[in-house]
PDB file of N, CA and C in Angstrom:
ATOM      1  N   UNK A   1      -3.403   0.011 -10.662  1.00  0.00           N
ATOM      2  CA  UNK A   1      -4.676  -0.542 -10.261  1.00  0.00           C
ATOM      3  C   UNK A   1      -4.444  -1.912  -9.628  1.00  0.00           C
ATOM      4  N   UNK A   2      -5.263  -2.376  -8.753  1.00  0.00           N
ATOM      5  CA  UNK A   2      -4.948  -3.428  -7.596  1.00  0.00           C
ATOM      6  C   UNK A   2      -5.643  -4.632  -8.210  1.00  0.00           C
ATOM      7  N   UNK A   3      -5.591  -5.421  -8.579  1.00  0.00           N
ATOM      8  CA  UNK A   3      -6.584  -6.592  -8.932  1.00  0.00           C
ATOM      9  C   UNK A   3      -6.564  -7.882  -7.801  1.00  0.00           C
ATOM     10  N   UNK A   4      -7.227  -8.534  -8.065  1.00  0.00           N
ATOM     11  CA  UNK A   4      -7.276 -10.166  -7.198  1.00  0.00           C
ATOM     12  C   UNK A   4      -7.238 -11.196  -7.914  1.00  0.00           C
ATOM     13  N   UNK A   5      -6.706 -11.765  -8.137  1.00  0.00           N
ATOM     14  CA  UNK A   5      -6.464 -13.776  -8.579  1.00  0.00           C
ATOM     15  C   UNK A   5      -6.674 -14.694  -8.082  1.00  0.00           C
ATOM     16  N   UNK A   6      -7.374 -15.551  -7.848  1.00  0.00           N
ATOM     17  CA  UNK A   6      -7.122 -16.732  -7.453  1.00  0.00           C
ATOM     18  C   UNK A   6      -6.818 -17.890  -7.875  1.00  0.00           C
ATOM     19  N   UNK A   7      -6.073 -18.475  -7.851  1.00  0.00           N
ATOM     20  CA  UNK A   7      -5.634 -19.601  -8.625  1.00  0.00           C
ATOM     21  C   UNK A   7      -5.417 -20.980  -8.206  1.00  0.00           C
ATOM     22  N   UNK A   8      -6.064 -21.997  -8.838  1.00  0.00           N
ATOM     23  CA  UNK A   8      -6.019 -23.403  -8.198  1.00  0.00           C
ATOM     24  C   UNK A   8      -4.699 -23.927  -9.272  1.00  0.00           C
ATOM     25  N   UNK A   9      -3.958 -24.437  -8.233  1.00  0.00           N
ATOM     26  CA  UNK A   9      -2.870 -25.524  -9.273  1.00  0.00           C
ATOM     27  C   UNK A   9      -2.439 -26.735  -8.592  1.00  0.00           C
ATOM     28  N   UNK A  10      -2.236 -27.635  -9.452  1.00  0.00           N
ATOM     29  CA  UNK A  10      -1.094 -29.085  -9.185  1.00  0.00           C
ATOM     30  C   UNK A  10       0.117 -28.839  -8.237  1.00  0.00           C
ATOM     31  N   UNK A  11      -0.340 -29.111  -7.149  1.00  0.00           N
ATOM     32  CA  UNK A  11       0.734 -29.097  -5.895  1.00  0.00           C
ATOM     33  C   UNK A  11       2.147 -29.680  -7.017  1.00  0.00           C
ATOM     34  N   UNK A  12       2.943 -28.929  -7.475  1.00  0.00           N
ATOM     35  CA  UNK A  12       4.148 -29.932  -7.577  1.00  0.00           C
ATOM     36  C   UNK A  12       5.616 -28.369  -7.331  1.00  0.00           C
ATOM     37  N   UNK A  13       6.621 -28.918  -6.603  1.00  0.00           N
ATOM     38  CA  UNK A  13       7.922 -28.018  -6.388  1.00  0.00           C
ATOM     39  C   UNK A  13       7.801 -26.874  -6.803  1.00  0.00           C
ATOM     40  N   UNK A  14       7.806 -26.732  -8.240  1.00  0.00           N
ATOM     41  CA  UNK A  14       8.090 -25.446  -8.941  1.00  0.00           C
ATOM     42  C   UNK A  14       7.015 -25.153  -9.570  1.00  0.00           C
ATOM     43  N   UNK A  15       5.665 -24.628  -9.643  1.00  0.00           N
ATOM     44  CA  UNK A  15       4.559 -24.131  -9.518  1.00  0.00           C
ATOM     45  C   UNK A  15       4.926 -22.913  -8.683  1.00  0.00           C
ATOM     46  N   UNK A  16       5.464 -22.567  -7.350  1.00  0.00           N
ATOM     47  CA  UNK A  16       5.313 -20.966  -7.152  1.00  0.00           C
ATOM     48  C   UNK A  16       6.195 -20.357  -7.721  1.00  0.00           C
ATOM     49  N   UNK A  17       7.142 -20.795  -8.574  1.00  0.00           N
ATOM     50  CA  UNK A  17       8.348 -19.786  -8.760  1.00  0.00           C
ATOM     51  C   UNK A  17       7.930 -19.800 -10.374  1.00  0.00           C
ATOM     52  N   UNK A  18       6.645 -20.879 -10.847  1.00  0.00           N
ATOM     53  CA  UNK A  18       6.561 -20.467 -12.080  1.00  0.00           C
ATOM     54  C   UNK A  18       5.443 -19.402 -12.328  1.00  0.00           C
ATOM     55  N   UNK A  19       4.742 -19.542 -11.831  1.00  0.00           N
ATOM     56  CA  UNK A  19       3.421 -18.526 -10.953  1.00  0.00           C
ATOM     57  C   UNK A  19       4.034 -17.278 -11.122  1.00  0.00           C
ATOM     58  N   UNK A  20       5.279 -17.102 -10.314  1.00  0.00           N
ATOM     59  CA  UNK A  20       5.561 -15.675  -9.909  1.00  0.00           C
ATOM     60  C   UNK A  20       6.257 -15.161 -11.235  1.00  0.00           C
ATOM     61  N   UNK A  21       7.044 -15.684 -11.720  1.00  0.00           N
ATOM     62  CA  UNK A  21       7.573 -15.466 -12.668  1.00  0.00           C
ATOM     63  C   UNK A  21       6.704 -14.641 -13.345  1.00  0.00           C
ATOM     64  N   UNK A  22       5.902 -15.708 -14.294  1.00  0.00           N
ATOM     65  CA  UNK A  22       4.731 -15.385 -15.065  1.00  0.00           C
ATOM     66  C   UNK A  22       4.254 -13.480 -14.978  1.00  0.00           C
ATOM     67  N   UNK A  23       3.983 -13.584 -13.578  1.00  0.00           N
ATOM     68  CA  UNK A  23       3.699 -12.378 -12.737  1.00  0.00           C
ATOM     69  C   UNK A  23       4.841 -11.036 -12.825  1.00  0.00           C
ATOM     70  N   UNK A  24       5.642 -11.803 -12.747  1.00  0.00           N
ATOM     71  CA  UNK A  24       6.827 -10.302 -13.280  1.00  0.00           C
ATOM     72  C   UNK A  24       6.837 -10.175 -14.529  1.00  0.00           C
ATOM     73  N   UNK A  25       7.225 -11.192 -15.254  1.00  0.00           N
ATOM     74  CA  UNK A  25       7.150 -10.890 -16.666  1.00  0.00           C
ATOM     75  C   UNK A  25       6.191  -9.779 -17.652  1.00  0.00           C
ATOM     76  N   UNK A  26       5.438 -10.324 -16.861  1.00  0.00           N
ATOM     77  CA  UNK A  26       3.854  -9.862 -17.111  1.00  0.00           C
ATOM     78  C   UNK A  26       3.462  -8.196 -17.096  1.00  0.00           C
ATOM     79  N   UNK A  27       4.608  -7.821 -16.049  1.00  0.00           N
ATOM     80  CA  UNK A  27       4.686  -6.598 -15.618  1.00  0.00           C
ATOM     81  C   UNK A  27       3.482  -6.021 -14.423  1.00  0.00           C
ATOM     82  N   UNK A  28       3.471  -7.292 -13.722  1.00  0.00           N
ATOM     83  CA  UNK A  28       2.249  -6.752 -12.153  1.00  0.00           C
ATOM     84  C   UNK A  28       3.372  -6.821 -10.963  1.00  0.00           C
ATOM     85  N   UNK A  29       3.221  -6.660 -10.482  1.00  0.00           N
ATOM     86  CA  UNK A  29       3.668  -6.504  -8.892  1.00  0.00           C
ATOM     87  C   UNK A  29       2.979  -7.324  -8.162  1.00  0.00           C
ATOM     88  N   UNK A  30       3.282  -8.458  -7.368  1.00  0.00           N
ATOM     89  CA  UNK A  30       2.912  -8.776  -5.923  1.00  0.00           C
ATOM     90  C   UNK A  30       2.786  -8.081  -5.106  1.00  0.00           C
ATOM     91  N   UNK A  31       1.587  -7.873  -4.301  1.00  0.00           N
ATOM     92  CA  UNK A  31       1.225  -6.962  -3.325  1.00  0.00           C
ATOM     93  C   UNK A  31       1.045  -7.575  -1.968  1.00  0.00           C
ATOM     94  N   UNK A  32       0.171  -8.556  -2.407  1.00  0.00           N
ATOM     95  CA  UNK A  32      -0.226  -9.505  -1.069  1.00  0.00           C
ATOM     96  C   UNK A  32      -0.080 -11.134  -1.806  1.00  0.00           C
ATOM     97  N   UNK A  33       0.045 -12.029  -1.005  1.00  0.00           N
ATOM     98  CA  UNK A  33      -0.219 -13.334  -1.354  1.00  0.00           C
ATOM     99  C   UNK A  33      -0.643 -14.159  -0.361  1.00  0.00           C
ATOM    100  N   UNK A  34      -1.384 -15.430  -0.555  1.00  0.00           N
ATOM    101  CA  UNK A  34      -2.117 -16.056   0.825  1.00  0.00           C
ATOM    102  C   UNK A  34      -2.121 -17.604   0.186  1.00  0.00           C
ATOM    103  N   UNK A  35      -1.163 -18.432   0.035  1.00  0.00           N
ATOM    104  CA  UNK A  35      -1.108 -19.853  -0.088  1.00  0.00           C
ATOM    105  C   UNK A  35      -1.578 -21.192   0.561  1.00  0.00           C
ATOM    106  N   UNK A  36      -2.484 -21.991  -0.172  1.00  0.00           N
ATOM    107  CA  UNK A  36      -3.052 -22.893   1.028  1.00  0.00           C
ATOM    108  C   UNK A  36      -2.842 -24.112   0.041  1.00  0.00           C
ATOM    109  N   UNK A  37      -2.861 -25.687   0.814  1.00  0.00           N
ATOM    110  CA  UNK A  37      -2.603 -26.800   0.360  1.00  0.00           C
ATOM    111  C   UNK A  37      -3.690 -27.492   0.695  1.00  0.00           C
ATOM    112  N   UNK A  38      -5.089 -27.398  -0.029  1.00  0.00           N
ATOM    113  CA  UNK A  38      -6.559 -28.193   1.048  1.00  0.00           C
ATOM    114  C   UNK A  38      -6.904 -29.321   0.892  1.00  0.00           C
ATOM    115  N   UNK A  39      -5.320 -30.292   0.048  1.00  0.00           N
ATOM    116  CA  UNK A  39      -5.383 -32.207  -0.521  1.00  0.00           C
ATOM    117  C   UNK A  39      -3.866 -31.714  -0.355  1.00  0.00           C
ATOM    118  N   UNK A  40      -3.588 -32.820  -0.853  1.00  0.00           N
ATOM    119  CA  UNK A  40      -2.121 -32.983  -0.875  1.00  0.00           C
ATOM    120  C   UNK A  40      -1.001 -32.898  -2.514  1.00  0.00           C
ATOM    121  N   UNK A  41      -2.664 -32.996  -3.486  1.00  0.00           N
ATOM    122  CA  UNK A  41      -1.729 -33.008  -4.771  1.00  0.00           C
ATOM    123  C   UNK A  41      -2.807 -31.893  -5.074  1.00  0.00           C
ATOM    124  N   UNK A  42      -3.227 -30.637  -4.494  1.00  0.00           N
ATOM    125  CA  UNK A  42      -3.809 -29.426  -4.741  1.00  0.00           C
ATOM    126  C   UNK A  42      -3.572 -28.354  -4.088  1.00  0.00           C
ATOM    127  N   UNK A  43      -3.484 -26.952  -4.735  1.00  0.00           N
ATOM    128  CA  UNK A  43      -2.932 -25.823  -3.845  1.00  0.00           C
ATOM    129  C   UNK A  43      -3.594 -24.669  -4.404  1.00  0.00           C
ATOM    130  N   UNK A  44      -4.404 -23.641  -3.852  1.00  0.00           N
ATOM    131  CA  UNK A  44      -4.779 -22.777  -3.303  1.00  0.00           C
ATOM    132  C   UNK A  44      -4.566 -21.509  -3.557  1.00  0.00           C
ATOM    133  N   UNK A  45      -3.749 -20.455  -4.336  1.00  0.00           N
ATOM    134  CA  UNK A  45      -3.347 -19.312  -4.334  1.00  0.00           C
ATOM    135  C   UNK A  45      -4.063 -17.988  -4.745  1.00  0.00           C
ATOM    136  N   UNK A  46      -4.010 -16.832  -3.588  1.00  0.00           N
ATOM    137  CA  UNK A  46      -4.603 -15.513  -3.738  1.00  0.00           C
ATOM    138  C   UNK A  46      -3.395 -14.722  -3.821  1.00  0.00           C
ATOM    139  N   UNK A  47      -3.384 -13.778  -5.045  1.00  0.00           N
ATOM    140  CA  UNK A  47      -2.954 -12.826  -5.473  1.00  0.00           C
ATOM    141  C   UNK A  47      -3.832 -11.790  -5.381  1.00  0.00           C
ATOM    142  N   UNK A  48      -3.018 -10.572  -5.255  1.00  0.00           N
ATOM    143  CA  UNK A  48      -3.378  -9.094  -5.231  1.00  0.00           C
ATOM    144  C   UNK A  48      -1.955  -8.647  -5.815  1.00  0.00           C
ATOM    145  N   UNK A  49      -2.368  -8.065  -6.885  1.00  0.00           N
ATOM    146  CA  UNK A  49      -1.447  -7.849  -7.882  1.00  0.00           C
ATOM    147  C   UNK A  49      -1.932  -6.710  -8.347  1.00  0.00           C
ATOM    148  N   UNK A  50      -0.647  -5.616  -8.350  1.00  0.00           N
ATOM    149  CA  UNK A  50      -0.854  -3.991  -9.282  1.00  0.00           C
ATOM    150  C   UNK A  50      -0.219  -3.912 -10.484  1.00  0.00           C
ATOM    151  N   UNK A  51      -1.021  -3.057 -11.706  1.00  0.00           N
ATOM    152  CA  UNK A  51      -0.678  -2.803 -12.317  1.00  0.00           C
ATOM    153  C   UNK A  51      -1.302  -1.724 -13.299  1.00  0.00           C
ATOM    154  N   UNK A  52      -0.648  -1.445 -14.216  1.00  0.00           N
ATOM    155  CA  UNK A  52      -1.523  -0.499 -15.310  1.00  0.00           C
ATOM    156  C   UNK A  52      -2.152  -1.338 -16.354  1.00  0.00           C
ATOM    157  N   UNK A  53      -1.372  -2.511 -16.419  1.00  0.00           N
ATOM    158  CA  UNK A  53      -1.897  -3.892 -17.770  1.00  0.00           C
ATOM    159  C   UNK A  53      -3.657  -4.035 -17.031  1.00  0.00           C
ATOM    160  N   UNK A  54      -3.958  -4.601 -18.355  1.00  0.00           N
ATOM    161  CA  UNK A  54      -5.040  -5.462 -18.342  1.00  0.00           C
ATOM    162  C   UNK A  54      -5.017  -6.863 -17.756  1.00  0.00           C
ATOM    163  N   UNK A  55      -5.583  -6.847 -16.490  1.00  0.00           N
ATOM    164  CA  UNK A  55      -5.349  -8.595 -15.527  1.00  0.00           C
ATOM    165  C   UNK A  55      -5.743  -9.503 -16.412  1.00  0.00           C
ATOM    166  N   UNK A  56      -6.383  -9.406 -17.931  1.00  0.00           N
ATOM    167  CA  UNK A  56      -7.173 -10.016 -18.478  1.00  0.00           C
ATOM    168  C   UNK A  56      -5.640 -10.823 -19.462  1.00  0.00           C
ATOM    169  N   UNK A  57      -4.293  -9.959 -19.452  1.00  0.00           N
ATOM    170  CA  UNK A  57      -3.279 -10.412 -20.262  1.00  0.00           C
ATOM    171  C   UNK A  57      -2.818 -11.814 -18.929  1.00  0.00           C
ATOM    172  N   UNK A  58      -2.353 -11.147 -17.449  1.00  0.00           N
ATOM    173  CA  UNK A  58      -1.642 -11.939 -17.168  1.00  0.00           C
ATOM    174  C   UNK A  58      -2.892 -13.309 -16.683  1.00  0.00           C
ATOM    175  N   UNK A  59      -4.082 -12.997 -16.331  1.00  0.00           N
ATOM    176  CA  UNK A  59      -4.898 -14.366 -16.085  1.00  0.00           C
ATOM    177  C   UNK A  59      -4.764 -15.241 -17.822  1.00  0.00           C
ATOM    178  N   UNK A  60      -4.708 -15.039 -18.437  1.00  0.00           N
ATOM    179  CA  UNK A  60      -4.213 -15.725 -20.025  1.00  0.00           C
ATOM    180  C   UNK A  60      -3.234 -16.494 -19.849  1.00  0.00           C
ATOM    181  N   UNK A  61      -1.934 -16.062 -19.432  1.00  0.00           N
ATOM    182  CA  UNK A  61      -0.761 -16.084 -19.270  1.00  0.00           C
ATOM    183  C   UNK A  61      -0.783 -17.129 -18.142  1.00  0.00           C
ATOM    184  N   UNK A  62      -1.039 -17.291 -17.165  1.00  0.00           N
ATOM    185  CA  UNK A  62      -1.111 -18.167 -16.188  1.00  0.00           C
ATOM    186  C   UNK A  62      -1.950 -19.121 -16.657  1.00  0.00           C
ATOM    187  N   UNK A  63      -3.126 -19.082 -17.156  1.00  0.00           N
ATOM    188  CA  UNK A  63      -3.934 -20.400 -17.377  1.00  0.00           C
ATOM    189  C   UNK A  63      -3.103 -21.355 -18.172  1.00  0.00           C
ATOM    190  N   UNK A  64      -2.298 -20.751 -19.543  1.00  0.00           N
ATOM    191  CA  UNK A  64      -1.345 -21.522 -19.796  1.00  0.00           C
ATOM    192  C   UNK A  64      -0.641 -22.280 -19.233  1.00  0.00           C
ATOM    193  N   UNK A  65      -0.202 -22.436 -17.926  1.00  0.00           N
ATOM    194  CA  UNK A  65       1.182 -23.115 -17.204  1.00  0.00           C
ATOM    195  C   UNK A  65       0.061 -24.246 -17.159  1.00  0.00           C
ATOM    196  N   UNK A  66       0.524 -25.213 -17.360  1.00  0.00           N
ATOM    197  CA  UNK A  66       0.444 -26.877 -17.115  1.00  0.00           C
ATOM    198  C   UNK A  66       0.085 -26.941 -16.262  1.00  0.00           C
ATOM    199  N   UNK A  67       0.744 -26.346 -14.795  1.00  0.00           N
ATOM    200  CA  UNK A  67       0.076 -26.999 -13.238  1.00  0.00           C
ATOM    201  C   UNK A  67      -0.866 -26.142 -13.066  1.00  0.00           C
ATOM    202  N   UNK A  68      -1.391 -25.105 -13.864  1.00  0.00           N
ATOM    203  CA  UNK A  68      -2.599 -24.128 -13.580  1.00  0.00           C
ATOM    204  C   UNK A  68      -3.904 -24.680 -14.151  1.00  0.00           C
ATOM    205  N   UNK A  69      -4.706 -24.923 -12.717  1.00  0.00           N
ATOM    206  CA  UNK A  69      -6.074 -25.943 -13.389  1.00  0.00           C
ATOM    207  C   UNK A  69      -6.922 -24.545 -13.813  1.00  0.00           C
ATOM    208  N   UNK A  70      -7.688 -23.543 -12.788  1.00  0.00           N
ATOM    209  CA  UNK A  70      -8.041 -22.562 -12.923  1.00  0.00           C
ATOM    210  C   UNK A  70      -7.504 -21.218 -12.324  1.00  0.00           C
ATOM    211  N   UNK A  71      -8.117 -20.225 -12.761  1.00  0.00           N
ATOM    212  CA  UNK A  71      -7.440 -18.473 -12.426  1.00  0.00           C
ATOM    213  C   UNK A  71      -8.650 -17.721 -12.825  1.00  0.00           C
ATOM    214  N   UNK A  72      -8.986 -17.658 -11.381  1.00  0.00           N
ATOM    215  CA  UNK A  72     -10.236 -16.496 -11.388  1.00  0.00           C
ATOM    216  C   UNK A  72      -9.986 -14.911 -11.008  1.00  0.00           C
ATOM    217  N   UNK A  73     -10.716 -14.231 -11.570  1.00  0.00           N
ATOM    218  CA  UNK A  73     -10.435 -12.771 -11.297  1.00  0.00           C
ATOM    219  C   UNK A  73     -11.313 -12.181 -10.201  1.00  0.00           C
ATOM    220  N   UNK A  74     -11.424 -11.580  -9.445  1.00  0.00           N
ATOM    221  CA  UNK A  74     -12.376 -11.473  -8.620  1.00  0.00           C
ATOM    222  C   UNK A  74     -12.609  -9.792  -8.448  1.00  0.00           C
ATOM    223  N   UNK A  75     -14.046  -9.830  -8.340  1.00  0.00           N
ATOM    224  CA  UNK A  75     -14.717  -8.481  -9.083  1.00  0.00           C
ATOM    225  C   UNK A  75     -14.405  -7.255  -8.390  1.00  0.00           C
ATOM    226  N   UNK A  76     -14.273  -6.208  -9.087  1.00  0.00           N
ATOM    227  CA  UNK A  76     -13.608  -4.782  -8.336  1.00  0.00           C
ATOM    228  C   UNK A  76     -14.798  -4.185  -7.191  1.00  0.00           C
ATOM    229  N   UNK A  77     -15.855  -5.063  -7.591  1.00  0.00           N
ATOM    230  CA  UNK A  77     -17.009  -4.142  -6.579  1.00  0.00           C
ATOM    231  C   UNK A  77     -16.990  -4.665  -5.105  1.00  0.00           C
ATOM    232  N   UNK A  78     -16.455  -5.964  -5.453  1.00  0.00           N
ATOM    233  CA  UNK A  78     -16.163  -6.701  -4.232  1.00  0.00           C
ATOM    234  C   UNK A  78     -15.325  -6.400  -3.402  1.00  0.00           C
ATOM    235  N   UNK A  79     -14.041  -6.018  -3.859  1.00  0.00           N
ATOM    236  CA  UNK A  79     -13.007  -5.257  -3.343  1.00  0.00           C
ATOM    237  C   UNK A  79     -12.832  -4.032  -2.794  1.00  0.00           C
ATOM    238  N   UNK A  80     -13.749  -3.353  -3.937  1.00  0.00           N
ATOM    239  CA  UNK A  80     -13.498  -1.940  -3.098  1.00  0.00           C
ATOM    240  C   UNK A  80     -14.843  -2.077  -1.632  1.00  0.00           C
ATOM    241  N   UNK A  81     -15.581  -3.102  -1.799  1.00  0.00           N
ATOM    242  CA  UNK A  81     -16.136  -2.745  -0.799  1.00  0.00           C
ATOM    243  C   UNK A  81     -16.117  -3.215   0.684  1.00  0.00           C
ATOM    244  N   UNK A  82     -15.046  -3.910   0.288  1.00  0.00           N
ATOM    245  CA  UNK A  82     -14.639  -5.095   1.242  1.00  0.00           C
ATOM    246  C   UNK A  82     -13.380  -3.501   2.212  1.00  0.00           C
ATOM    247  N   UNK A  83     -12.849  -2.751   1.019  1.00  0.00           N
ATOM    248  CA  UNK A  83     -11.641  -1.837   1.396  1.00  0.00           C
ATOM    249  C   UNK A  83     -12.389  -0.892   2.169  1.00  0.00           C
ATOM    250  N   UNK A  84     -13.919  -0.286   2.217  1.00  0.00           N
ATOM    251  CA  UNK A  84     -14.290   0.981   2.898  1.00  0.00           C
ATOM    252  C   UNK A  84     -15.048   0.313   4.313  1.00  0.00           C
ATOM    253  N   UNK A  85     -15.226  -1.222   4.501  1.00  0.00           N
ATOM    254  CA  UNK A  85     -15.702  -1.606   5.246  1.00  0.00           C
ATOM    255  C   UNK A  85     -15.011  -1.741   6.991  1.00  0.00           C
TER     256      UNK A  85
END
């Protein structure tokens, strides 16, 4: 199953490789990703991430990391309708 993330974090070096990590561990797959920097000590990240888990384990899992301010899930109705459009 395909989910969406978005996630605001603390612009600092190693934030994407802790991000991703998180994300394998976790047992999702990267599908798509779309990174933006819209200040200079703030950054931006969309995930689309598959899996059979509950997104509800790895958004947990990420809010934890220190440079993770928020991690929103974004709704399946939105998606699929955004996909037949």
């Amino acid at each position: 199953m395909n989910h969406q993330l978005t996630v605001q974090f603390r612009s600092r070096p190693e934030v994407l490789e802790r991000i991703l990590r998180v994300t394998r561990h976790r047992g999702f797959a990267v599908t798509e990703m779309d990174m933006r920097y819209p200040s200079a000590n703030a950054g931006v990240m969309k995930l689309t991430v598959c899996s059979q888990r509950s997104i509800q384990l790895l958004q947990h899992q990420l809010l934890k990391l220190v440079d993770v301010n928020e991690c929103q899930v974004a709704q399946l109705e939105t998606m699929q309708a955004s996909a037949t459009a």
